[in-house]
Protein backbone atom coordinates (compact mmCIF):
# COMPACT_ATOMS: atom_id res chain seq x y z
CA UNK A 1 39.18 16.93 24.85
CA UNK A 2 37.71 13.25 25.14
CA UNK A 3 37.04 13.74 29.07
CA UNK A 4 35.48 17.25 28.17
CA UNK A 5 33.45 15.22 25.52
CA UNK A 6 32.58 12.04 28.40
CA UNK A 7 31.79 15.14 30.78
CA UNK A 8 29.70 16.48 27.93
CA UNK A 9 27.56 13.56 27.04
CA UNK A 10 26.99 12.83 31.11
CA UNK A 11 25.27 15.47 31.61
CA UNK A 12 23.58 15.50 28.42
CA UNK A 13 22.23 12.11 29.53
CA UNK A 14 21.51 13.05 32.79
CA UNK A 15 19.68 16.46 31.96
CA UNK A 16 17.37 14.36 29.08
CA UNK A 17 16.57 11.69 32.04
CA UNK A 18 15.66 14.12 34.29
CA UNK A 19 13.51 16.00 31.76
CA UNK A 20 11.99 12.54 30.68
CA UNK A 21 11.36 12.11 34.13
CA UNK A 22 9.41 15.27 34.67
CA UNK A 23 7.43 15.11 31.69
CA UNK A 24 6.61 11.33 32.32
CA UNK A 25 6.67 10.28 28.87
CA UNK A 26 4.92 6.97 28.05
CA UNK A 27 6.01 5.64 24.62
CA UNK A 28 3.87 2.41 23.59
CA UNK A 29 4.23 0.74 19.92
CA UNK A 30 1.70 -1.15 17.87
CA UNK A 31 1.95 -3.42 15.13
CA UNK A 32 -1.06 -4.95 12.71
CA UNK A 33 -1.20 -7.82 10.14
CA UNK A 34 -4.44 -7.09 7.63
CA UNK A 35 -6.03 -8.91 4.68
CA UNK A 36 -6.47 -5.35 3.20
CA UNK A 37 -5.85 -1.90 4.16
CA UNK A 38 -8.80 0.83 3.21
CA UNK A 39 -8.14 3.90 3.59
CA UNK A 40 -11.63 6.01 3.72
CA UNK A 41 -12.98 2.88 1.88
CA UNK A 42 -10.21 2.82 -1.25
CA UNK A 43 -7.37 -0.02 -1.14
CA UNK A 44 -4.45 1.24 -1.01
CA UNK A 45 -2.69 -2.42 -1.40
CA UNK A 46 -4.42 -2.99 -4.78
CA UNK A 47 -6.71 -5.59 -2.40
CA UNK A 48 -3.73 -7.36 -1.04
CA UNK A 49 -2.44 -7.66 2.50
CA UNK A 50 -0.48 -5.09 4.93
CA UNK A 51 1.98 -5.08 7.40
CA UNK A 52 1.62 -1.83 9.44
CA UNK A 53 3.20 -0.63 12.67
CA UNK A 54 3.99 2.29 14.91
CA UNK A 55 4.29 4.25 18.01
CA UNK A 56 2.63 6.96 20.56
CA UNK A 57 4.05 8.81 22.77
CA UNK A 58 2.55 10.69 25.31
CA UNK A 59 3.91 13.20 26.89
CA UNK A 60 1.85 13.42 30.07
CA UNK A 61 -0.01 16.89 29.65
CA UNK A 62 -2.32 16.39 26.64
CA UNK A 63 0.35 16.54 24.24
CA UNK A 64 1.52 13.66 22.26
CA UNK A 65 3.19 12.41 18.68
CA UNK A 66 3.14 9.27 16.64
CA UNK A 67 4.11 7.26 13.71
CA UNK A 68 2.31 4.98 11.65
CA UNK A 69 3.17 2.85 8.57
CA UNK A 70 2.07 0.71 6.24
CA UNK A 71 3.19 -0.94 3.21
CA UNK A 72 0.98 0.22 -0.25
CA UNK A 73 0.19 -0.84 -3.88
CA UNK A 74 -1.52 1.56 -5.94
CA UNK A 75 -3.18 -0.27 -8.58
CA UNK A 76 -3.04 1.04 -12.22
CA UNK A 77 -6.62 2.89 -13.63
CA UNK A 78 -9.57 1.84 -15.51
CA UNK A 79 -8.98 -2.15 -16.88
CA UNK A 80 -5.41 -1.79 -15.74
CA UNK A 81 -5.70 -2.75 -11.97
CA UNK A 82 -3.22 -5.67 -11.76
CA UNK A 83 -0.31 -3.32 -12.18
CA UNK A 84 0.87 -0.68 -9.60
CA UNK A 85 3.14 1.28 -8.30
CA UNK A 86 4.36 -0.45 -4.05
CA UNK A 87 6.11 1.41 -1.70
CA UNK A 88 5.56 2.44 2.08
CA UNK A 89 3.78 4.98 3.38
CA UNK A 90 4.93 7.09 6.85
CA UNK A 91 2.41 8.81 8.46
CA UNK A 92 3.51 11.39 11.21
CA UNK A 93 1.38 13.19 13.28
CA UNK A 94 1.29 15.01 16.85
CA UNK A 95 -1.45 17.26 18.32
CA UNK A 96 -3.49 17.91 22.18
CA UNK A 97 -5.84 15.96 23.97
CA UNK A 98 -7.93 16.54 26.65
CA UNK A 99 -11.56 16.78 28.25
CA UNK A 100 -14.13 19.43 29.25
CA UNK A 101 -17.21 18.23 31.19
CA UNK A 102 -17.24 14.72 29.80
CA UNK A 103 -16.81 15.27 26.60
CA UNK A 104 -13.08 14.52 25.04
CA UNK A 105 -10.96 16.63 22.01
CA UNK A 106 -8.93 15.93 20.10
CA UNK A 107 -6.87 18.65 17.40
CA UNK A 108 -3.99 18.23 15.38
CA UNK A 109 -1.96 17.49 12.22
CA UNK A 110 -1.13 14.28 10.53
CA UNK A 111 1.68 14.65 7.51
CA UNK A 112 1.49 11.06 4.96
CA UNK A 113 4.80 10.53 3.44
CA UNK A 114 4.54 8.30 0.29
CA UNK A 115 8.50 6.80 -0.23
CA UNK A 116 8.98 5.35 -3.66
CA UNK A 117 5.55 5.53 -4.78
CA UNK A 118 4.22 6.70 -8.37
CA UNK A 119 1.20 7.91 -9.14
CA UNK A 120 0.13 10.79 -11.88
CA UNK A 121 2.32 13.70 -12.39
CA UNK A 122 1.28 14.91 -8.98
CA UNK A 123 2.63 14.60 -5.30
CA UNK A 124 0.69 11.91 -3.32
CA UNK A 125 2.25 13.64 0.06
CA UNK A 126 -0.38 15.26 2.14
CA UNK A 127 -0.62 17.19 4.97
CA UNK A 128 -4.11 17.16 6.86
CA UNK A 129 -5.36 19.31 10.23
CA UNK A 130 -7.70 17.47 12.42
CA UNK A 131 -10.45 18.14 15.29
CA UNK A 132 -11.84 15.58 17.23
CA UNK A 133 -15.19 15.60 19.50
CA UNK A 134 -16.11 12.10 21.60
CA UNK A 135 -18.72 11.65 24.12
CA UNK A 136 -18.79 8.34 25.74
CA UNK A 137 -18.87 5.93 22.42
CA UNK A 138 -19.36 8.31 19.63
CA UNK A 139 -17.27 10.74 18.21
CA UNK A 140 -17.02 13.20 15.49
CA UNK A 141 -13.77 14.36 13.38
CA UNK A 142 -12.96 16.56 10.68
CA UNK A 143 -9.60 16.56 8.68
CA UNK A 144 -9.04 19.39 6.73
CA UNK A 145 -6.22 18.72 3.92
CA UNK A 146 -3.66 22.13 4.65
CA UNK A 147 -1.46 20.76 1.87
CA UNK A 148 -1.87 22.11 -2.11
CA UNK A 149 -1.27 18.15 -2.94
CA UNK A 150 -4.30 16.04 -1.72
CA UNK A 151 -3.63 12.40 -2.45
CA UNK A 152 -2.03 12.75 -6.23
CA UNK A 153 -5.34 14.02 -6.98
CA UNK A 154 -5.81 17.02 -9.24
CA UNK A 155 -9.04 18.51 -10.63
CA UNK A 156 -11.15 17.97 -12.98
CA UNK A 157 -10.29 19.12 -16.85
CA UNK A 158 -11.10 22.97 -17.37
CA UNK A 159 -9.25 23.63 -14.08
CA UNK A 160 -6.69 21.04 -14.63
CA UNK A 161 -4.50 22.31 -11.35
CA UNK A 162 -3.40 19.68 -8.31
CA UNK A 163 -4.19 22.41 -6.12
CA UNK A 164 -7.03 20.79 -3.68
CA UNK A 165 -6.33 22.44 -0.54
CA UNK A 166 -9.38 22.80 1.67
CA UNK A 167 -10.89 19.37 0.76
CA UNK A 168 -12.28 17.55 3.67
CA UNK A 169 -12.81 14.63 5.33
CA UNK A 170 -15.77 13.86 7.37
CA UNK A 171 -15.70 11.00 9.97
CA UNK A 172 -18.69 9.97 12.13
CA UNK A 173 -18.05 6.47 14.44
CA UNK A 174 -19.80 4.82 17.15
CA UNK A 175 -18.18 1.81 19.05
CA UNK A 176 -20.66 -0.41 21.74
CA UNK A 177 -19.02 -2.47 24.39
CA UNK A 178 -20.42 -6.09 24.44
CA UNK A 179 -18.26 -6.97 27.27
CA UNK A 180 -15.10 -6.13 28.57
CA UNK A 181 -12.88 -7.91 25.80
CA UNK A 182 -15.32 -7.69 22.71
CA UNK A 183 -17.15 -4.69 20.87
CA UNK A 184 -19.08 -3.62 17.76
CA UNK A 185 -18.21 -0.69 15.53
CA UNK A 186 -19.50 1.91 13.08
CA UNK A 187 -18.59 4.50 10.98
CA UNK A 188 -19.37 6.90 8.17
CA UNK A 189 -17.10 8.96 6.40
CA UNK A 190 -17.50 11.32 3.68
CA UNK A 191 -14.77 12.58 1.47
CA UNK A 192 -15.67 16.40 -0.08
CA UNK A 193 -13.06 17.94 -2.56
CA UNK A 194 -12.39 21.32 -2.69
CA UNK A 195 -12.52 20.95 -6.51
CA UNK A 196 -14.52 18.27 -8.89
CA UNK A 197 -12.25 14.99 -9.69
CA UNK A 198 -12.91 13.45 -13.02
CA UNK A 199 -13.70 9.94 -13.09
CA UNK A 200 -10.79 8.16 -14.15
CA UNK A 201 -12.33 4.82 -13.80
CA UNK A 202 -15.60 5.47 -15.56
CA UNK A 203 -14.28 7.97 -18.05
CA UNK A 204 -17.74 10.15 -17.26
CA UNK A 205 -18.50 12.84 -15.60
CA UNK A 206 -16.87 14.04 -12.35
CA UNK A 207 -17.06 13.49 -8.87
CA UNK A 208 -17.07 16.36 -5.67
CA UNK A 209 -17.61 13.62 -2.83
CA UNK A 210 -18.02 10.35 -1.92
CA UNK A 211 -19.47 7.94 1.21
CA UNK A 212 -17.52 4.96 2.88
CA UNK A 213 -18.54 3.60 5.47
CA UNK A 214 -17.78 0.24 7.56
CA UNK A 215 -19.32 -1.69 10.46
CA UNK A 216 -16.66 -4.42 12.86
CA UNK A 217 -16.38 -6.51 15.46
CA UNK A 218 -13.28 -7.06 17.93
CA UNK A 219 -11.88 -9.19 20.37
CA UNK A 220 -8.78 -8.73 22.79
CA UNK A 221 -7.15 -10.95 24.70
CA UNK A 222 -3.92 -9.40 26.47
CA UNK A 223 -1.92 -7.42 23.79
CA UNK A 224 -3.78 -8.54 20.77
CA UNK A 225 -6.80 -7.75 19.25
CA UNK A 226 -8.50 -9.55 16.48
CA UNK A 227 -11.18 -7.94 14.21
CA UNK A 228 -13.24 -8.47 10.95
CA UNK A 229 -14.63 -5.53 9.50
CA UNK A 230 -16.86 -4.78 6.29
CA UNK A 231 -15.91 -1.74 4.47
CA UNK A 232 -18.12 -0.54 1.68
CA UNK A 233 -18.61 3.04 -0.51
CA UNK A 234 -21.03 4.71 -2.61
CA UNK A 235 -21.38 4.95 -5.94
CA UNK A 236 -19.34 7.57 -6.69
CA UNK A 237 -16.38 6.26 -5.22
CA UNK A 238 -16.81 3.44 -7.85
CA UNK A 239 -16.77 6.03 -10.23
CA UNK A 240 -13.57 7.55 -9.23
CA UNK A 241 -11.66 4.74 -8.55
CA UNK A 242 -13.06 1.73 -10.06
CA UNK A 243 -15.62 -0.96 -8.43
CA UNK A 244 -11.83 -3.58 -8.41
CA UNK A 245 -10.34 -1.26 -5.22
CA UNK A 246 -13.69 0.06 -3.79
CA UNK A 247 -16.53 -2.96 -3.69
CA UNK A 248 -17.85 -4.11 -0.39
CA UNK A 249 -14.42 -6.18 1.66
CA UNK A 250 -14.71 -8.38 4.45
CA UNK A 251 -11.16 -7.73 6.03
CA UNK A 252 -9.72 -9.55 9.10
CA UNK A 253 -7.07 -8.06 11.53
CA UNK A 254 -4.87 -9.19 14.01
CA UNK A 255 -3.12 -6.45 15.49
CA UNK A 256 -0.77 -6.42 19.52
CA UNK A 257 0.57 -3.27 21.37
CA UNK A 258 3.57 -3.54 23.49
């Protein structure tokens, strides 16, 4: 039985190295240190630091999957924004990639796994599908949320149901090489929900969408990169979330792939 089992897991071994061979998989991971981590111009560390990693692999033919985490803090509503509830957030995605006459696409899914986080009565877990567009420096994406949960978020009194699938997520960026080791950065995003949000931090009114938007700078020497970025939203976000988590931030980055 045990040389049947050795026998086994030989060519088990040999049969996954040969197919890793063929489909010339390149796995490389990533790891970041931030001041604050924004997520379409919110906090999600109640405005404290992060320590976020992952990996890519790729699998050689357009296809390729990842994982990305970061620690998160989601601060308490209205005056309430010292207290929170911390835990880690996994996000897991995997999709195609590819080109057509210069210009590059992108489409896929991204699941975010909240462990040991709190937030409402509702499910923070989401799952989003994604298309990407990119000529040269610019590109355009859209993530449309596939999941009935959408962030812990649910609608607006009258409705009262956590329901938001089909709320989307707009993302417009532009990135200009200075040289070869540093470059500038926009982007504009624009959050629409499928339903109106009442404004838990104003206690008026609702809100249907918001604006963030951010502009950067980087520089990378080897493996590391090191960035400082200003990330700022509209109005309305304030509204939503409060002016503590959402006010203009001037966050720095230092972040190495291996």
């Amino acid at each position: 039985m045990r040389k049947t089992a050795i026998a086994k897991a030989v060519v088990l071994a040999a049969a996954f190295g040969a197919m890793s061979s063929a489909m010339a998989v390149e796995v490389a991971a990533n790891a970041n240190l931030t001041t604050d981590y924004k997520f379409r111009g919110v906090s999600q560390t109640n405005r404290g630091m992060a320590f976020q990693g992952g990996f890519d692999a790729d699998f050689g033919n357009g296809f390729y999957l990842g994982n990305w985490n970061s620690n998160v803090n989601f601060a308490g509503t209205g005056a309430n924004v010292s207290s929170g509830s911390a835990g880690l957030e996994t996000d897991l995605y995997g999709g195609y990639a590819s080109s057509y006459n210069g210009i590059n696409y992108d489409i896929g899914g991204l699941y975010y796994y909240y462990n040991k986080v709190e937030y409402g009565s509702t499910k923070l877990n989401t799952f989003e599908v994604y298309g990407k567009l990119a000529y040269q420096n610019a590109y355009a994406k859209v993530s449309y949320a596939a999941s009935q949960n959408y962030f812990g978020f649910s609608s607006a009194a009258g409705n009262g149901t956590p329901d938001l699938r089909g709320s989307i997520y707009y993302d417009l960026g532009y990135s200009y090489p200075v040289t070869d080791k540093f470059s500038l950065s926009a982007h504009y995003g624009h959050t629409a929900y499928d339903k109106d949000i009442s404004n838990v931090a104003s206690g008026v009114g609702t809100t249907k969408s918001y604006d963030d938007y951010s502009v950067s700078g980087a520089y990378t020497v080897g493996k590391y990169t090191f960035s400082l970025a200003y990330v700022d939203t509209n109005g309305k976000a304030e509204d939503l979330f409060g002016k503590y988590l959402t006010k203009g931030t001037l966050i720095a980055t230092v972040g190495a792939k291996f």
